[in-house]
Protein backbone atom coordinates (compact mmCIF):
# COMPACT_ATOMS: atom_id res chain seq x y z
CA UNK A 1 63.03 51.53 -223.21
CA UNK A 2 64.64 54.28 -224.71
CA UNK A 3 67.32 56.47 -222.63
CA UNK A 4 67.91 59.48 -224.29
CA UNK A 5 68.99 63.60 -224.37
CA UNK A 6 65.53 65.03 -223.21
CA UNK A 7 64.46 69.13 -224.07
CA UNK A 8 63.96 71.67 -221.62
CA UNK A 9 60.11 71.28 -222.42
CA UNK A 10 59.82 67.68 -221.41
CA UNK A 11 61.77 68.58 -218.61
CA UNK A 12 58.69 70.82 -217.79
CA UNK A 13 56.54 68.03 -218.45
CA UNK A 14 58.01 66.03 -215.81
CA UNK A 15 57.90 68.31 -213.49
CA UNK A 16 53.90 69.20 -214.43
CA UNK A 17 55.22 72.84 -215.03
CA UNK A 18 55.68 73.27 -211.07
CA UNK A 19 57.92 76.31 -210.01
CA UNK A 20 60.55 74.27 -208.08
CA UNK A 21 63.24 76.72 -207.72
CA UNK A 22 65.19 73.30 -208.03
CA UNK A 23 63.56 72.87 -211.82
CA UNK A 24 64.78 76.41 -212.39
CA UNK A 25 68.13 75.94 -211.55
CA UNK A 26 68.03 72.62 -213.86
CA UNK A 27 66.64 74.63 -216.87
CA UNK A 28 68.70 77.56 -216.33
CA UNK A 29 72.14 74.79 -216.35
CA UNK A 30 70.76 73.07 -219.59
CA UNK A 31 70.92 76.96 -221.31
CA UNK A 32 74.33 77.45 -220.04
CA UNK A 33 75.34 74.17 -221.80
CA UNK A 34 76.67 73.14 -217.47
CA UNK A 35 73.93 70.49 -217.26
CA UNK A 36 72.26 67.68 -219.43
CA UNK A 37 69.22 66.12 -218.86
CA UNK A 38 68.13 62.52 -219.94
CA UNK A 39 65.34 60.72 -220.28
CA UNK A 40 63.86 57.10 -219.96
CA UNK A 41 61.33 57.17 -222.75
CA UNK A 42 58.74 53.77 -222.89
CA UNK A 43 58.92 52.98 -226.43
CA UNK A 44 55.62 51.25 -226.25
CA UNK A 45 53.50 54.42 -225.84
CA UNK A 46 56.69 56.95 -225.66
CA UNK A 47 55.47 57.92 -222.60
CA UNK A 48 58.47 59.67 -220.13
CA UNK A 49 58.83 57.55 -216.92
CA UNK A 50 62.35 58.96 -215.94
CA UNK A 51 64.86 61.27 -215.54
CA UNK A 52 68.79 61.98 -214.86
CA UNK A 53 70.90 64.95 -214.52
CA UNK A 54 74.79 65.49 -215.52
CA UNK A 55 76.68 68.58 -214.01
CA UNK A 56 79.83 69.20 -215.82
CA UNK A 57 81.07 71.84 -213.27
CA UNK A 58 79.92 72.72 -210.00
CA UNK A 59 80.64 75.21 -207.34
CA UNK A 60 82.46 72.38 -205.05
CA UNK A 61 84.78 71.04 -207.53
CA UNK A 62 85.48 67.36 -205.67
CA UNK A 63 81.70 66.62 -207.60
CA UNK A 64 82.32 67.90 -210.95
CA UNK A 65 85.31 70.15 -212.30
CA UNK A 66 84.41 71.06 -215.40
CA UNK A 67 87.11 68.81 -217.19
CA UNK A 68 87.66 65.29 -215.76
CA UNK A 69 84.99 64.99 -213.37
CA UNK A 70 80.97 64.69 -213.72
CA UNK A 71 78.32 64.87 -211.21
CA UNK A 72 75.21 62.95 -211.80
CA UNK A 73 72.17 63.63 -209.40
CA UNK A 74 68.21 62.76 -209.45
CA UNK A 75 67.98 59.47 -211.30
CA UNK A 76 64.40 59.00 -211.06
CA UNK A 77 61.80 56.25 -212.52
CA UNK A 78 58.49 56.03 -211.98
CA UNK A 79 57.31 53.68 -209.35
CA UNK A 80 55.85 51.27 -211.91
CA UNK A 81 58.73 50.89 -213.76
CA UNK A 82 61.13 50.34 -210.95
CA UNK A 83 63.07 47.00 -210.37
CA UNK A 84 63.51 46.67 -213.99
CA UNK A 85 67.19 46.95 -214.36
CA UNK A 86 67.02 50.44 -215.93
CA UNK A 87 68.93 51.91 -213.04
């Protein structure tokens, strides 16, 4: 497995180009550099089976300040890859 910075198009990819106002709001973070999105690649077949989400600063700063303090939300694998330790 391969855990890695993903792009905003993969990102799309994930989310099969749906227009979650929540997938918005992700994209729209990555541009302003607030959050990063990673991926859990298969290296057999580089196929994307997951997904993770860093804010650096949010609005209620007890979940991420913008200095000292991180927020990490939607962890996701996909269901045949769970119970493999990549959590």
């Amino acid at each position: 497995m391969l855990i890695r910075i993903g792009s905003v198009d993969e990102l799309k990819l994930l989310w099969k180009n749906s227009g979650s106002p929540t997938k918005n709001y992700f994209i729209e973070g990555i541009k302003k550099e607030n959050i990063e999105f990673w991926t859990v690649e298969n290296d057999k077949d580089n196929q994307l089976i997951g997904e993770l989400y860093i804010f650096w600063d949010s609005e209620n700063k007890d979940e991420a300040n913008g200095k000292d303090r991180a927020y990490i939300c939607a962890f996701r694998i996909d269901k045949k890859y769970r119970g493999l330790g990549l959590g």
